[in-house]
Protein backbone atom coordinates (compact mmCIF):
# COMPACT_ATOMS: atom_id res chain seq x y z
CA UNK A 1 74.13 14.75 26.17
CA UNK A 2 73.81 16.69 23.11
CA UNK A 3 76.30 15.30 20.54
CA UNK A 4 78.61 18.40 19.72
CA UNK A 5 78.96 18.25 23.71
CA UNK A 6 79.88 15.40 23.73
CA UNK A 7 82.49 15.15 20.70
CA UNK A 8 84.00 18.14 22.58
CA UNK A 9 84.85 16.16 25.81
CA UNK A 10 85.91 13.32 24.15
CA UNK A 11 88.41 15.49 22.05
CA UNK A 12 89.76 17.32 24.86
CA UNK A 13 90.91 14.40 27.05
CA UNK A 14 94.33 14.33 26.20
CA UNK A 15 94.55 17.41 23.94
CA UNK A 16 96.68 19.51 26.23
CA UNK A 17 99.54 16.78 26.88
CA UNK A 18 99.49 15.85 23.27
CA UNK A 19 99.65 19.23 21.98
CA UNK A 20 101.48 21.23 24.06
CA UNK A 21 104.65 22.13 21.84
CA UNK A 22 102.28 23.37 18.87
CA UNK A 23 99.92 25.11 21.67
CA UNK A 24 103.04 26.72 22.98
CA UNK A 25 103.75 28.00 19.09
CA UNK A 26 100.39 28.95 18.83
CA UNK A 27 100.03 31.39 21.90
CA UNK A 28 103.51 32.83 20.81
CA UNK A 29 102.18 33.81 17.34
CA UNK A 30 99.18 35.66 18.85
CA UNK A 31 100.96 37.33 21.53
CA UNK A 32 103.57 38.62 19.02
CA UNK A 33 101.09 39.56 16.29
CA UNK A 34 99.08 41.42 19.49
CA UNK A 35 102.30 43.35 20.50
CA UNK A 36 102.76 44.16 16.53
CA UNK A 37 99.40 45.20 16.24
CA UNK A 38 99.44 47.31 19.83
CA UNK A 39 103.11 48.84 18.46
CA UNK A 40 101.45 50.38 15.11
CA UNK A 41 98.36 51.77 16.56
CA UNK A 42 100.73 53.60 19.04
CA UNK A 43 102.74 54.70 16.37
CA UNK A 44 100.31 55.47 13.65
CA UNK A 45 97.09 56.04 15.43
CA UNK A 46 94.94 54.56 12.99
CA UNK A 47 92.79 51.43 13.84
CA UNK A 48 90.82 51.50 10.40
CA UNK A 49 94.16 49.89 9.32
CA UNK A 50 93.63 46.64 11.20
CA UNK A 51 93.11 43.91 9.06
CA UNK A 52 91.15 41.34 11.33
CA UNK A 53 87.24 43.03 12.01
CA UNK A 54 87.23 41.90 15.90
CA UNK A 55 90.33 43.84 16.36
CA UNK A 56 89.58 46.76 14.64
CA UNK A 57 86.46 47.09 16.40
CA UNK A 58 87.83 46.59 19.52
CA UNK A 59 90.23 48.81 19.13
CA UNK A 60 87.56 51.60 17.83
CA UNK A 61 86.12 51.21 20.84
CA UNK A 62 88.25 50.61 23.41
CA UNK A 63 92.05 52.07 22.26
CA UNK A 64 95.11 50.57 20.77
CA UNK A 65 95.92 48.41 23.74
CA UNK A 66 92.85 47.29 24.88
CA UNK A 67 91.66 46.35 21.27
CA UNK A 68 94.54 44.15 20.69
CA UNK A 69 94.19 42.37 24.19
CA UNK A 70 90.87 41.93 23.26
CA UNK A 71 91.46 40.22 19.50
CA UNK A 72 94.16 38.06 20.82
CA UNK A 73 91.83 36.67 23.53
CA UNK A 74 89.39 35.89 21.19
CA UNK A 75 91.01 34.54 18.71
CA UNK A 76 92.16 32.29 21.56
CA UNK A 77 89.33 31.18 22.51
CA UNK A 78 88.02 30.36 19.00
CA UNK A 79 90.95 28.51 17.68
CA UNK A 80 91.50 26.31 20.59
CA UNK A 81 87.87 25.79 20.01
CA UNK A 82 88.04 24.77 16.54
CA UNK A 83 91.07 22.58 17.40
CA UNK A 84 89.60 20.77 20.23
CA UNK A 85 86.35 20.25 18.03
CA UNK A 86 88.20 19.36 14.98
CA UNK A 87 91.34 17.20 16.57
CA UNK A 88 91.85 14.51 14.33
CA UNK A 89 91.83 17.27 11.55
CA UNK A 90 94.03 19.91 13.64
């Protein structure tokens, strides 16, 4: 098994149980900063004002509720990435 693999597994045993209050915390934040970002680009209209480039483009592409959706997915999926990979650090 290649060795990034394998660090992976061995990180995520346990990393839901032992996590789940900051998880919890974490999904909040994203899903609040989604709904922010989905209320100003009704409200405005303007997606070149997003901040974070996956959202932006997202949103260029697909609208202001889409977009969001789509940033706060992936910056789902990369974090909890990062933190599984990373744990002792995390």
């Amino acid at each position: 098994m290649h060795p990034i693999k394998k660090r992976f597994l061995v990180n995520a045993n346990g990393f839901w149980q032992h996590n789940r209050l900051l998880l919890i915390f974490y999904f909040a934040a994203l899903l609040a900063d989604g709904l922010s970002t989905m209320h100003f680009m009704l409200r405005d209209g303007f997606a070149d004002l997003e901040m974070h480039p996956v959202v932006r483009f997202a949103a260029q592409i697909t609208g202001p509720i889409i977009g969001p959706l789509i940033g706060i997915v992936a910056k789902v999926v990369a974090g909890l990435i990062v933190a599984v990979y990373w744990r002792r650090i995390a």
